[in-house]
PDB file of N, CA and C in Angstrom:
ATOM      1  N   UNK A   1       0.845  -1.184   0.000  1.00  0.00           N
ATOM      2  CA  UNK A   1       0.000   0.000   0.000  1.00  0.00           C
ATOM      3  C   UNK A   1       0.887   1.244   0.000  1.00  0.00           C
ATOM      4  N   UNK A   2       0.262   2.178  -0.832  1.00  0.00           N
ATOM      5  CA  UNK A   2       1.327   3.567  -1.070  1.00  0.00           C
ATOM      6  C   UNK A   2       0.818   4.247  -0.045  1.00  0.00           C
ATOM      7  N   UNK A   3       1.298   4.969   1.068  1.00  0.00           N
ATOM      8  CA  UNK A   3       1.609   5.856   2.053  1.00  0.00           C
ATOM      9  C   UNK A   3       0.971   6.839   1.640  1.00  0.00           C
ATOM     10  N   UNK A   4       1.751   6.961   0.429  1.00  0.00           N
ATOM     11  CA  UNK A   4       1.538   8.873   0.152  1.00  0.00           C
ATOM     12  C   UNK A   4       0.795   8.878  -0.666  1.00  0.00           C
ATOM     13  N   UNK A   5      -0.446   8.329  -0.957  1.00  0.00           N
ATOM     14  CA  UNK A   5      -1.452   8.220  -1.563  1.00  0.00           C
ATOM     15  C   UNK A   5      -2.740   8.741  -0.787  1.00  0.00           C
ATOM     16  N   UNK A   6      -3.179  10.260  -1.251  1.00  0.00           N
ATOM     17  CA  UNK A   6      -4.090  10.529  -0.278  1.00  0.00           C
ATOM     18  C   UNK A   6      -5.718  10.383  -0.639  1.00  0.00           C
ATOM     19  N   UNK A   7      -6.932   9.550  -0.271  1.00  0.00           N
ATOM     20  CA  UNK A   7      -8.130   9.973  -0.620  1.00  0.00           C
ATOM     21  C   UNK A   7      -8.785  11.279  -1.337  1.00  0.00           C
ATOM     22  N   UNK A   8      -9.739  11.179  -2.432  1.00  0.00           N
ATOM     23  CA  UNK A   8     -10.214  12.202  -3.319  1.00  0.00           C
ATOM     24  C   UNK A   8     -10.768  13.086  -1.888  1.00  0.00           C
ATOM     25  N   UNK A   9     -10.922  14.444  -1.984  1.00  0.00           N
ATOM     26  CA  UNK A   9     -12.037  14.895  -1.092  1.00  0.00           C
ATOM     27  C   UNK A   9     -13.235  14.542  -1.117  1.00  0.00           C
ATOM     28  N   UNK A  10     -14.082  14.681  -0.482  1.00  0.00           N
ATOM     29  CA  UNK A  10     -15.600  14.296  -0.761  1.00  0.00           C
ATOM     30  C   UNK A  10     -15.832  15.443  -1.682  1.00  0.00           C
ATOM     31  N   UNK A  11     -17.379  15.014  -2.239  1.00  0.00           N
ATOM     32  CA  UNK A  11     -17.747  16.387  -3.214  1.00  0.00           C
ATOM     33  C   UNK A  11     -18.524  16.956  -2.314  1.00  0.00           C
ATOM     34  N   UNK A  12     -19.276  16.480  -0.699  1.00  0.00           N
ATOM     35  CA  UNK A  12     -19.362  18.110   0.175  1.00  0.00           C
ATOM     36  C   UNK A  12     -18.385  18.650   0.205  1.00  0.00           C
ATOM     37  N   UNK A  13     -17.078  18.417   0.736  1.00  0.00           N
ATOM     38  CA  UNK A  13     -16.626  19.029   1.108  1.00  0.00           C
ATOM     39  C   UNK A  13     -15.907  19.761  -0.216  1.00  0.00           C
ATOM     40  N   UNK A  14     -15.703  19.911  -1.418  1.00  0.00           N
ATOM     41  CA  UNK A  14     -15.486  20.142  -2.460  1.00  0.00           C
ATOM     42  C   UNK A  14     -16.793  21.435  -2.526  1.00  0.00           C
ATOM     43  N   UNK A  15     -17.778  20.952  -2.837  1.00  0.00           N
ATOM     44  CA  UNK A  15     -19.269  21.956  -2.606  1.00  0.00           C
ATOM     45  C   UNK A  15     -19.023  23.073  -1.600  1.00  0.00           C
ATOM     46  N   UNK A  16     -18.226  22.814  -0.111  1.00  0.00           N
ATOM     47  CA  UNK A  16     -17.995  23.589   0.660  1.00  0.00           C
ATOM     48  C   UNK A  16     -17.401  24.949  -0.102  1.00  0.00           C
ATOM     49  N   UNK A  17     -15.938  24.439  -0.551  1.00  0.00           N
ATOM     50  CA  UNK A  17     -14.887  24.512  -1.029  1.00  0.00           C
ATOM     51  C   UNK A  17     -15.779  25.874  -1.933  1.00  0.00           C
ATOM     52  N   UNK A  18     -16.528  25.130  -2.640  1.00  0.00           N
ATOM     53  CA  UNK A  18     -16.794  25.949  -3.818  1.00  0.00           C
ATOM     54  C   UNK A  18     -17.286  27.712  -3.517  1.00  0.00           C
ATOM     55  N   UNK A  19     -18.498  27.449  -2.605  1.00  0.00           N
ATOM     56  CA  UNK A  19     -19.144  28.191  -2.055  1.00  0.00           C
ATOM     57  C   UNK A  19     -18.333  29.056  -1.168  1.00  0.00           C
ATOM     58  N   UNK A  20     -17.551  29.255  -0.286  1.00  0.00           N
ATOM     59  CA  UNK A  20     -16.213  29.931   0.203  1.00  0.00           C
ATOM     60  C   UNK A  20     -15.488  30.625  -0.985  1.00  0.00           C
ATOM     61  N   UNK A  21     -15.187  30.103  -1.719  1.00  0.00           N
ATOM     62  CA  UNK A  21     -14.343  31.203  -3.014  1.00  0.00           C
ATOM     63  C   UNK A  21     -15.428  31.834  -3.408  1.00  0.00           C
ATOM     64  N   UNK A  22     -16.548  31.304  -3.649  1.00  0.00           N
ATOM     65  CA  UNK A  22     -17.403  32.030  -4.592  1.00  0.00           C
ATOM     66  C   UNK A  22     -17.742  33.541  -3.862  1.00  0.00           C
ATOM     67  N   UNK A  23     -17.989  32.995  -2.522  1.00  0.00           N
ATOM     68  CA  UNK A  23     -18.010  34.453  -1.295  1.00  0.00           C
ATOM     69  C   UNK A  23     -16.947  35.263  -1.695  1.00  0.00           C
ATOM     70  N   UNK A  24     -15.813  35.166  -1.744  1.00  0.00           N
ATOM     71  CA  UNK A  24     -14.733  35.555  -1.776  1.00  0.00           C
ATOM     72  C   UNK A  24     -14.557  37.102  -3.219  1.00  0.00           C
ATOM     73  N   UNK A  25     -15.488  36.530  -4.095  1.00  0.00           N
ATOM     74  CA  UNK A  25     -15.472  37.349  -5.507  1.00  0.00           C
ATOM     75  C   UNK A  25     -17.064  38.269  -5.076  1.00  0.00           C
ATOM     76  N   UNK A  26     -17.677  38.281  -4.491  1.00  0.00           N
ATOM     77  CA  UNK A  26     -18.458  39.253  -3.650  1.00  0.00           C
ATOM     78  C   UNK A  26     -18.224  40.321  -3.439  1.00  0.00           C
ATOM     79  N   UNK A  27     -19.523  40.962  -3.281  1.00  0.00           N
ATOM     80  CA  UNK A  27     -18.933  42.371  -2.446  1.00  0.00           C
ATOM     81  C   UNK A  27     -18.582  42.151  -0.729  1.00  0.00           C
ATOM     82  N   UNK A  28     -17.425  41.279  -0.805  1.00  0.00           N
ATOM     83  CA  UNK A  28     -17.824  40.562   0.722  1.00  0.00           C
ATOM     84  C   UNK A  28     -16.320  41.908   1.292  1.00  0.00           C
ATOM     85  N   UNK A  29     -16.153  41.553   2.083  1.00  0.00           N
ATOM     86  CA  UNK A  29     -15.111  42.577   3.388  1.00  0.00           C
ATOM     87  C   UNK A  29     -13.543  42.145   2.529  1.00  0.00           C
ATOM     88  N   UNK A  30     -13.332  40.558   2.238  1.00  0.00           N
ATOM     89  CA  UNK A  30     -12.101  40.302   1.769  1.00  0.00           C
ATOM     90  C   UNK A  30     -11.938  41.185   0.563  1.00  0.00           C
ATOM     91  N   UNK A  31     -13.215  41.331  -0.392  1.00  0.00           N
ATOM     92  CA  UNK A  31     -12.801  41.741  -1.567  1.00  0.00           C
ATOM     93  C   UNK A  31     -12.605  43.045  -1.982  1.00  0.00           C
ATOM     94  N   UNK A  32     -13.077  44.080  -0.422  1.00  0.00           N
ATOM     95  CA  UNK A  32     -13.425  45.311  -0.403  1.00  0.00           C
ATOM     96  C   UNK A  32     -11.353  45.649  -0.067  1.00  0.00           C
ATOM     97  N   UNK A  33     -10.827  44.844   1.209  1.00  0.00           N
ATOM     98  CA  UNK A  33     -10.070  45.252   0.876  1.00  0.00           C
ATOM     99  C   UNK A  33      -8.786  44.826   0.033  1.00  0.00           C
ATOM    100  N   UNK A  34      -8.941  43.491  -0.379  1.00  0.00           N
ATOM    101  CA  UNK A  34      -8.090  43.311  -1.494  1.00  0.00           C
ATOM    102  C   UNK A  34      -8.400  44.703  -2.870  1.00  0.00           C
ATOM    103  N   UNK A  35      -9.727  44.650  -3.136  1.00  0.00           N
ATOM    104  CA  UNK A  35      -9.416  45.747  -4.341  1.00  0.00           C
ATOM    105  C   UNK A  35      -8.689  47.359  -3.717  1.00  0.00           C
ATOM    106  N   UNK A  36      -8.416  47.365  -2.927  1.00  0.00           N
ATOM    107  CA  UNK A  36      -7.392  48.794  -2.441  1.00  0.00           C
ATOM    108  C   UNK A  36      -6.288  48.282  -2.661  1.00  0.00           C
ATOM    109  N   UNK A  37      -5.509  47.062  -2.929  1.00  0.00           N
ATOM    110  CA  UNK A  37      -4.056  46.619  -2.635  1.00  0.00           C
ATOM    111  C   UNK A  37      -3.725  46.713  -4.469  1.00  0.00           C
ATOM    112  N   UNK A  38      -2.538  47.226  -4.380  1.00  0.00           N
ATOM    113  CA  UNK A  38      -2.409  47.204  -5.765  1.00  0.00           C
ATOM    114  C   UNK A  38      -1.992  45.728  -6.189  1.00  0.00           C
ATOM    115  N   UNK A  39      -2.307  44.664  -5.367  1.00  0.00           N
ATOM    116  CA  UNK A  39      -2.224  43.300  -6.267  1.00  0.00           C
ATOM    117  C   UNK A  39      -3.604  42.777  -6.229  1.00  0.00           C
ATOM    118  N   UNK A  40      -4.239  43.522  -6.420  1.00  0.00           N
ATOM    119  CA  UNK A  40      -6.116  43.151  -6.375  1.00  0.00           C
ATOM    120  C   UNK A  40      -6.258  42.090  -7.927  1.00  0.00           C
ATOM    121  N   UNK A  41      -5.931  42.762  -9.073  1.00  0.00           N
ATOM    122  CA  UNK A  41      -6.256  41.770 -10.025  1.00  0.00           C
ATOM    123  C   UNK A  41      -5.233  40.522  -9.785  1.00  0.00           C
ATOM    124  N   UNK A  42      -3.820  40.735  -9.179  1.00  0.00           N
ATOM    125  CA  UNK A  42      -3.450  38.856  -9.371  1.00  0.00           C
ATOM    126  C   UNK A  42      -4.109  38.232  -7.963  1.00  0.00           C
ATOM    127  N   UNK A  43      -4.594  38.809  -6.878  1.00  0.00           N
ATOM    128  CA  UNK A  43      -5.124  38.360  -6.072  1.00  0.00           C
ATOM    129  C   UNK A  43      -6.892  37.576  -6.795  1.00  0.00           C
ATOM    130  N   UNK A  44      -7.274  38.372  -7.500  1.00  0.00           N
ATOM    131  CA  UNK A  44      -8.555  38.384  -8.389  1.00  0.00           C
ATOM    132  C   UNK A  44      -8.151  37.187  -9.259  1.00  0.00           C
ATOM    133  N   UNK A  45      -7.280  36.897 -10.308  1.00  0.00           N
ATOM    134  CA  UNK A  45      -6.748  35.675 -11.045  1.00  0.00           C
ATOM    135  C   UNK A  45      -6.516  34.473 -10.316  1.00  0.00           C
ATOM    136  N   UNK A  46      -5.897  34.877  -9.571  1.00  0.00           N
ATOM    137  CA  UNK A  46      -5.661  33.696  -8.514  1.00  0.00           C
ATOM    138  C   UNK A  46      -7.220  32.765  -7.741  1.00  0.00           C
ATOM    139  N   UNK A  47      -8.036  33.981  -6.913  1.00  0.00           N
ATOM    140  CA  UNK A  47      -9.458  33.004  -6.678  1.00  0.00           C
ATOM    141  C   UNK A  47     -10.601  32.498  -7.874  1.00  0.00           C
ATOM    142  N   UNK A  48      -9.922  33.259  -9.295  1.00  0.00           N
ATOM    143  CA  UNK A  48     -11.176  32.670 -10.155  1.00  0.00           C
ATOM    144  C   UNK A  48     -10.437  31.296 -10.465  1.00  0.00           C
ATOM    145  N   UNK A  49      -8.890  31.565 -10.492  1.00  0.00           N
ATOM    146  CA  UNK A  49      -8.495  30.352 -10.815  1.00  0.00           C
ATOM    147  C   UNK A  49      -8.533  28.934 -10.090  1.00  0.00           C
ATOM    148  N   UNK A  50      -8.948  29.030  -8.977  1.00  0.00           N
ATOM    149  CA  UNK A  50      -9.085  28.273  -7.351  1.00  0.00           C
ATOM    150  C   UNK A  50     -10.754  27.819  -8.161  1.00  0.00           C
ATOM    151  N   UNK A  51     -11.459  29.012  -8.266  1.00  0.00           N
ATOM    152  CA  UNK A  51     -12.743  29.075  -8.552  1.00  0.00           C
ATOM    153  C   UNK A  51     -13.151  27.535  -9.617  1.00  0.00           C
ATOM    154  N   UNK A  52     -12.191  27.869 -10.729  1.00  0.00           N
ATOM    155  CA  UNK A  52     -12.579  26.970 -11.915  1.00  0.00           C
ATOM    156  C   UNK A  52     -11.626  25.518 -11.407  1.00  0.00           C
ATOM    157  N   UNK A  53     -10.597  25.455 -10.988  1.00  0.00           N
ATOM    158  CA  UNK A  53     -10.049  24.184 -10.416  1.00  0.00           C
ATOM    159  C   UNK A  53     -11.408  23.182  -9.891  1.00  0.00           C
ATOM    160  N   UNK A  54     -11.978  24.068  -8.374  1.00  0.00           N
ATOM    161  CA  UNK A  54     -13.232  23.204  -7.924  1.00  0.00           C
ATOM    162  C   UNK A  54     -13.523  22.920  -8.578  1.00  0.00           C
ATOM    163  N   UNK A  55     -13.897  23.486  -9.768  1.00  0.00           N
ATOM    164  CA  UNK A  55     -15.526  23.070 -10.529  1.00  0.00           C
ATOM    165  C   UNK A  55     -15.112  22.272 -11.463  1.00  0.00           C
ATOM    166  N   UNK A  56     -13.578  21.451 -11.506  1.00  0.00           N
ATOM    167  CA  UNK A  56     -13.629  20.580 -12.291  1.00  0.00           C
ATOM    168  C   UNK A  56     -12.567  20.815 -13.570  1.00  0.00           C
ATOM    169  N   UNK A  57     -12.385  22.028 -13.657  1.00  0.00           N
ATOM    170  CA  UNK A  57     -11.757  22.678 -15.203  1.00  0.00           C
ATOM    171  C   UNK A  57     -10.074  22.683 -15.063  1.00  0.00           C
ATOM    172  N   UNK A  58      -9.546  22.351 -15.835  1.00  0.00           N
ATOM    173  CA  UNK A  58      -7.779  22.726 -15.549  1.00  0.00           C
ATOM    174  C   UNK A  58      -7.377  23.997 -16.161  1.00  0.00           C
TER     175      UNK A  58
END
């Protein structure tokens, strides 16, 4: 048996997963002050890219 072989996540907890980033691209508090930081768009690239990973896409 391989050690370092870890179990898929569940797809709740994947669903979790999803719903947390999706907050994240909101008008939520994180995004109010990431867009003041002048790395707002690679901060912005970075969670859509998290975004589309969940959902399956490479």
């Amino acid at each position: 048996m391989d050690c370092e072989r870890k179990a898929p996540p569940s797809e709740e907890l994947v669903e979790k997963a999803r719903r947390a980033v999706a907050r994240l691209l909101t008008e939520s508090e994180w995004f109010h002050l990431w867009r003041e930081s002048k790395h707002f768009e690679e901060w912005k690239r970075g969670v859509e890219d998290l975004s589309r990973r969940l959902a399956g896409d490479p």
